[in-house]
Structure formats: structure tokens, C-alpha cells
N, C-alpha and C. Protein backbone atom coordinates (compact mmCIF):
# COMPACT_ATOMS: atom_id res chain seq x y z
N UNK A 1 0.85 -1.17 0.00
CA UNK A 1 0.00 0.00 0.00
C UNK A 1 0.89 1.23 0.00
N UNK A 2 0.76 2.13 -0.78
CA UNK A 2 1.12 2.89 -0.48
C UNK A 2 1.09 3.82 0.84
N UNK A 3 2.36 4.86 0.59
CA UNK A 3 2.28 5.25 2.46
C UNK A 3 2.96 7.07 2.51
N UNK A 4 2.54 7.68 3.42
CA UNK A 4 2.88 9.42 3.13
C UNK A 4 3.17 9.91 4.75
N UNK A 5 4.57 9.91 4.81
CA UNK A 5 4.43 10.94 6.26
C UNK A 5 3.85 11.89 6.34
N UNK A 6 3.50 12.39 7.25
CA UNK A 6 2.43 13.18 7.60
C UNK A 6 2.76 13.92 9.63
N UNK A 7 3.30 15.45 9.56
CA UNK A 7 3.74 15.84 10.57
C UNK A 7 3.11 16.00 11.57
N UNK A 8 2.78 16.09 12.88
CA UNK A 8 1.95 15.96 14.15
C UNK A 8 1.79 17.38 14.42
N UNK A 9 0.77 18.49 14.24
CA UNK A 9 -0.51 17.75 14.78
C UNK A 9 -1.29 17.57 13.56
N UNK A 10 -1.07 17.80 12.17
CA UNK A 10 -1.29 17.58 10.89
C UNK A 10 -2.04 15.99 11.14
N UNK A 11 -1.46 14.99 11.01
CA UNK A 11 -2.06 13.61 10.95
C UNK A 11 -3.20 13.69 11.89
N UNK A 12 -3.59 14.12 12.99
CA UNK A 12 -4.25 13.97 13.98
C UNK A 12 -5.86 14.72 13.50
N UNK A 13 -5.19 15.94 12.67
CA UNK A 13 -6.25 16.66 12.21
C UNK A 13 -7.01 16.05 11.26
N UNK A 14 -6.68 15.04 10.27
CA UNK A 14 -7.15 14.45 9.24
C UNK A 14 -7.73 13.37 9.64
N UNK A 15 -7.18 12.62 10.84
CA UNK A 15 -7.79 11.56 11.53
C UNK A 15 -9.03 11.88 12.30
N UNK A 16 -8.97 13.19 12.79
CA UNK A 16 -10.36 13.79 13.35
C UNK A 16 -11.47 14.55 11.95
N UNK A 17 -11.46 14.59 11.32
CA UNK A 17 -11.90 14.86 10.11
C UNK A 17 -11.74 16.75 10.09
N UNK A 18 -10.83 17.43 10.81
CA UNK A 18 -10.99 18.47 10.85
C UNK A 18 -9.70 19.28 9.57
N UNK A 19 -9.18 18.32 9.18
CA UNK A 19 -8.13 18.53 8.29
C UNK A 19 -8.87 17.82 7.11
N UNK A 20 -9.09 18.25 5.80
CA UNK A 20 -9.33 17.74 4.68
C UNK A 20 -8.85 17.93 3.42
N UNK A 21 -7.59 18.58 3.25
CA UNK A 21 -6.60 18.77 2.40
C UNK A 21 -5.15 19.27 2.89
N UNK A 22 -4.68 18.38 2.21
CA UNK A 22 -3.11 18.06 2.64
C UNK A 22 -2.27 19.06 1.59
N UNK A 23 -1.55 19.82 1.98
CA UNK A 23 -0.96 20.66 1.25
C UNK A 23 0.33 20.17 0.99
N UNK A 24 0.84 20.46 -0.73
CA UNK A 24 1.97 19.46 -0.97
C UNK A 24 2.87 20.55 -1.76
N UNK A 25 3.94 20.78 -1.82
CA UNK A 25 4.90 21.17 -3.27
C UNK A 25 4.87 20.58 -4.66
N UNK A 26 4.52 18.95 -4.61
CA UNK A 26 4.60 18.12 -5.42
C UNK A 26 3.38 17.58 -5.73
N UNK A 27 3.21 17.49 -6.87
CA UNK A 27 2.05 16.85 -7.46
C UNK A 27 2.01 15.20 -7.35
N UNK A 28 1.13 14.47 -7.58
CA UNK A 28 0.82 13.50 -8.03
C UNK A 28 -0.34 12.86 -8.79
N UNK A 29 0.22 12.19 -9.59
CA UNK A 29 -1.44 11.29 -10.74
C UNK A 29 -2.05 10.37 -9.52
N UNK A 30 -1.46 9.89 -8.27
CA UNK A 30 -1.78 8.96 -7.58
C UNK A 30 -3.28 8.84 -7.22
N UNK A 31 -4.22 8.46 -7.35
CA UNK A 31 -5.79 8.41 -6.11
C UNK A 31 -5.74 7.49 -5.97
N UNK A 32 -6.37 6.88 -4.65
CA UNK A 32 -6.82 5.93 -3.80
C UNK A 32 -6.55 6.21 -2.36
N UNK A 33 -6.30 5.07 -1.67
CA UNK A 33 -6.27 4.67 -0.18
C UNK A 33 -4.61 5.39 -0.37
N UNK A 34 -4.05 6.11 1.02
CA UNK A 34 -2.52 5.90 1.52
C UNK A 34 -2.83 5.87 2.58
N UNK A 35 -1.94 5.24 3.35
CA UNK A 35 -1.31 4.62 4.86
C UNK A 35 -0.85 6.19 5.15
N UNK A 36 -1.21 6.44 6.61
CA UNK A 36 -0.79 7.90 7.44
C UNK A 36 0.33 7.13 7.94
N UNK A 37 1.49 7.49 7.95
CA UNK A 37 2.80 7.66 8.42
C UNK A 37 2.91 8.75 9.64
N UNK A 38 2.97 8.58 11.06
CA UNK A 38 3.66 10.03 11.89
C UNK A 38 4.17 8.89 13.28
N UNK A 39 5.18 10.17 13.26
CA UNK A 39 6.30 9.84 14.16
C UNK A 39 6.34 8.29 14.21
N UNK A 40 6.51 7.80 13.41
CA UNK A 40 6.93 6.54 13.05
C UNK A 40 6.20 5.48 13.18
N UNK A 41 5.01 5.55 13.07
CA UNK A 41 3.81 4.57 13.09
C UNK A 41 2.68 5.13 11.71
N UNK A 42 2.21 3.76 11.38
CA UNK A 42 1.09 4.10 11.03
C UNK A 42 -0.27 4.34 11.32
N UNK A 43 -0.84 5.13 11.74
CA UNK A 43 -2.40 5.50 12.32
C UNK A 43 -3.79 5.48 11.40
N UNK A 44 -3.53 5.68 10.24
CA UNK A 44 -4.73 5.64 9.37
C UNK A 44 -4.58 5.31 8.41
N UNK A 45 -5.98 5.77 7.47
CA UNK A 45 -5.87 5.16 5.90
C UNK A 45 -6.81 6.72 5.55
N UNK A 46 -6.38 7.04 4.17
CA UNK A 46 -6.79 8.57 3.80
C UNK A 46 -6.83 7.97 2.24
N UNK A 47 -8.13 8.30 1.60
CA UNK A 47 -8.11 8.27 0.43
C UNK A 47 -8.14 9.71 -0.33
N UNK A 48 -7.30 9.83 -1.31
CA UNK A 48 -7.08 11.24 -1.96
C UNK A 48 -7.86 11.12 -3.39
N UNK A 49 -8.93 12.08 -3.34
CA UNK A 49 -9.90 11.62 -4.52
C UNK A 49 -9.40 12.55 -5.80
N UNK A 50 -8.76 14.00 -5.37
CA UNK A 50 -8.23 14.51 -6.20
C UNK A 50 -7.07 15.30 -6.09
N UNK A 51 -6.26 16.06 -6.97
CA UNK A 51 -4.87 16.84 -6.56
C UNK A 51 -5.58 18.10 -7.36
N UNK A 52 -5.48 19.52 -6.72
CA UNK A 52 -5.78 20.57 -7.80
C UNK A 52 -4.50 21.61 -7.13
N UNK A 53 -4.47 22.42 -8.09
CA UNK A 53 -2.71 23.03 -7.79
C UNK A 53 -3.85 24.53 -7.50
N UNK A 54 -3.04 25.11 -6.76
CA UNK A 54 -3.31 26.58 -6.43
C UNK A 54 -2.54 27.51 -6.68
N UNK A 55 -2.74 28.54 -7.70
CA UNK A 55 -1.51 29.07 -8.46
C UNK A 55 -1.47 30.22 -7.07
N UNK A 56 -2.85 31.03 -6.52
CA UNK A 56 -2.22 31.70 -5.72
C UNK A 56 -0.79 31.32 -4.45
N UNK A 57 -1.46 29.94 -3.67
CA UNK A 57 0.12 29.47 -2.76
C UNK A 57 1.08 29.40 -3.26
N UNK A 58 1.33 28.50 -5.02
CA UNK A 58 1.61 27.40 -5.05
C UNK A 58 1.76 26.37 -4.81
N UNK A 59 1.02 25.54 -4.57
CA UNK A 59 1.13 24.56 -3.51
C UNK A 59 -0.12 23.59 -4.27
N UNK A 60 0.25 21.98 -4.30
CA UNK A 60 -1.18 21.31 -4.58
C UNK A 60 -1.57 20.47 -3.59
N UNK A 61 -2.52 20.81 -3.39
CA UNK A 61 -4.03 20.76 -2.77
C UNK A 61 -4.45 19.25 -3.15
N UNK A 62 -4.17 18.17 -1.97
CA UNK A 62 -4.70 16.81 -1.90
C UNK A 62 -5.49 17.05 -1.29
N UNK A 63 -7.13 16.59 -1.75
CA UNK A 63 -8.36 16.29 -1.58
C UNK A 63 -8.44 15.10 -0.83
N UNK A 64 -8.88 14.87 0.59
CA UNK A 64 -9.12 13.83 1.56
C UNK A 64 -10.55 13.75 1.47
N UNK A 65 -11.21 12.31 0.59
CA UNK A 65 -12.16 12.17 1.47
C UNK A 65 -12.88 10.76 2.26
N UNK A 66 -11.52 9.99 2.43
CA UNK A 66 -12.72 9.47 3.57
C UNK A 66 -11.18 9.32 4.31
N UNK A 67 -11.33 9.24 5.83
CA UNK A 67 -10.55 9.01 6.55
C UNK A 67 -10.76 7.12 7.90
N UNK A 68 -9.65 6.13 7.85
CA UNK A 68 -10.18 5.85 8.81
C UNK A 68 -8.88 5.44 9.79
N UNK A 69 -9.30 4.83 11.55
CA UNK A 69 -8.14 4.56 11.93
C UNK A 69 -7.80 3.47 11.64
N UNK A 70 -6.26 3.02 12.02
CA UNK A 70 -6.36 1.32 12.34
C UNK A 70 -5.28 1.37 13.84
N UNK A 71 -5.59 -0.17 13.77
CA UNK A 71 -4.38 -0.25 14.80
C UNK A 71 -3.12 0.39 14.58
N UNK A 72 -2.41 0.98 15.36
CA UNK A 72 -0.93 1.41 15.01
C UNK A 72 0.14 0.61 14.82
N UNK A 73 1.12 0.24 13.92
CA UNK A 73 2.62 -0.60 13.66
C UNK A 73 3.12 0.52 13.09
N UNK A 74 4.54 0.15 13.16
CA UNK A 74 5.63 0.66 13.21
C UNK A 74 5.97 0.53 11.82
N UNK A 75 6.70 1.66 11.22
CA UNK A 75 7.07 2.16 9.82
C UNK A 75 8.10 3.06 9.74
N UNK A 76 8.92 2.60 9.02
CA UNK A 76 10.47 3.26 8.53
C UNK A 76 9.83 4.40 7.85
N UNK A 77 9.92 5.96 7.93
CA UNK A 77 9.16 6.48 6.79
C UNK A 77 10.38 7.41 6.14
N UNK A 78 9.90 7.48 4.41
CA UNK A 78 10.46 8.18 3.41
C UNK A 78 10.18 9.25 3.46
N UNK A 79 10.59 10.17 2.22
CA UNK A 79 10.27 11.17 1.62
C UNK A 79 9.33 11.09 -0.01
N UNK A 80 8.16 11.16 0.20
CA UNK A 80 7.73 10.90 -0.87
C UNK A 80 6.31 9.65 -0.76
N UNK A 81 5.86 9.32 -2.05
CA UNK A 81 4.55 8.10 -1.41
C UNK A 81 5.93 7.18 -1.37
N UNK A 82 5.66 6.05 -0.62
CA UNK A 82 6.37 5.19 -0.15
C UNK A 82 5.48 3.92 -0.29
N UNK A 83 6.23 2.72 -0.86
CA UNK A 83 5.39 1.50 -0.49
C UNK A 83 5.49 0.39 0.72
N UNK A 84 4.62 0.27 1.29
CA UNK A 84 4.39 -0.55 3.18
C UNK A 84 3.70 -1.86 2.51
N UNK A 85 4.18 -3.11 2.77
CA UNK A 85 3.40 -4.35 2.86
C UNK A 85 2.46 -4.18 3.83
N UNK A 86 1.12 -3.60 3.52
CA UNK A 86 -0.31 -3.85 4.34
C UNK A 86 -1.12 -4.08 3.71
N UNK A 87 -2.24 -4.94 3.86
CA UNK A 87 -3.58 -4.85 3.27
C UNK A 87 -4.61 -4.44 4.07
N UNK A 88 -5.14 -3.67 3.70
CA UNK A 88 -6.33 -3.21 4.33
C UNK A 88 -6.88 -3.49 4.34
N UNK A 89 -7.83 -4.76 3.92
CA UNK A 89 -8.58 -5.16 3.90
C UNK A 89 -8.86 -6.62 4.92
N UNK A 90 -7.97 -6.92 4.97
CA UNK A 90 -7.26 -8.16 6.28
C UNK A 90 -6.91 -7.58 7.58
N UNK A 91 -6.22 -6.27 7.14
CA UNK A 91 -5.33 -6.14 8.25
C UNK A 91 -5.37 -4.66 9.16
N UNK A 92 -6.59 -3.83 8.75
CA UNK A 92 -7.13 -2.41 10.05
C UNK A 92 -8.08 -2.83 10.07
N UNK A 93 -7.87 -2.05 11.78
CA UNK A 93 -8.58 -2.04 12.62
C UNK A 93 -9.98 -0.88 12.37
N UNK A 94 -11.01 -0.28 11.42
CA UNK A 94 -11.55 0.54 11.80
C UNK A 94 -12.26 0.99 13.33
N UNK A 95 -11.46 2.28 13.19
CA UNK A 95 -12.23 2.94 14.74
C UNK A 95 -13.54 3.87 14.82
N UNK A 96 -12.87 4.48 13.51
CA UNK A 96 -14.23 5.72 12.87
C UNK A 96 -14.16 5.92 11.48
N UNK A 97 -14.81 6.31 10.92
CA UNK A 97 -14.67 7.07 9.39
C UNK A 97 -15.39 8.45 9.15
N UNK A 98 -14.48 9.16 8.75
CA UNK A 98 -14.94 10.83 8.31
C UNK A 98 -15.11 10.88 6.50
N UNK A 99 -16.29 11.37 6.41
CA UNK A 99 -16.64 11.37 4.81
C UNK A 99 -16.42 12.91 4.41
């Protein structure tokens, strides 16, 4: 699965549904599910439905919309999407989901 660090209190905000776009330098074609990466665990699953660039920041604008938790494990994290052996579908825990 793919996987995205994500800085504290940033992850926490998206996990509470009060954060719903992730602000990036870098673009990506990527949508679907990514694994939340912070301080060295994984905490959630965030699907990014779209990327739109904002010429006023510069900056593009990842669209979150569904958020959920799982159990937390431990993750080496990169710079960049990163790939984590998880399935989600076997293997979180849902706690909540924000639409």
C-alpha cells in the first residue's frame, strides 16, 4: 500500500476529520487509499480523490475524502509516497470514518 508521512498535529487533524486537504509542493497522478505515516507509526488510511494546484500558494491541494483509523505498527518512513506491505482489507482495525 502505499504510504505518506504526515507531521503531528497535521495527521491527527485528518484523523479527526478536521483537516481535509493536505498541502503538498509536489504533485501526483496517484488516487486511492494511503497509509498515514507520523512519528513513526502508522495511524490511518486517507483516500485522496483529487490533486488541484493553487496558483495563488503554489502549492497542490490533496483532496481527503474518507478518513479511517487502524491499529498502530511501526514504519520506517520516506520522503515521498512510499510502499508498506499492508492490506487493508485483512489487516485495520476501523475505529471511525470521516466522509
Amino acid at each position: 500500500m502505499k504510504a505518506l508521512v504526515i507531521k503531528q498535529p497535521w495527521a491527527n487533524q485528518i484523523l479527526s476529520g478536521e483537516k481535509t486537504i493536505e498541502y503538498r509542493s509536489w504533485n501526483t497522478k496517484y488516487r486511492g487509499d494511503i497509509l498515514i505515516v507520523s512519528e513513526g507509526q502508522a495511524i490511518g488510511i486517507m483516500t485522496i480523490s483529487d490533486v488541484r494546484y493553487n496558483r495563488q500558494s503554489g502549492m497542490y491541494e490533496w483532496v481527503i475524502s474518507s478518513v479511517r483509523r487502524i491499529k498502530p505498527f511501526s514504519v520506517r518512513g520516506r520522503l515521498g509516497l512510499f510502499e508498506v506491505p499492508y492490506h487493508p482489507h485483512t489487516d485495520y482495525q476501523t475505529n471511525q470514518e470521516h466522509r
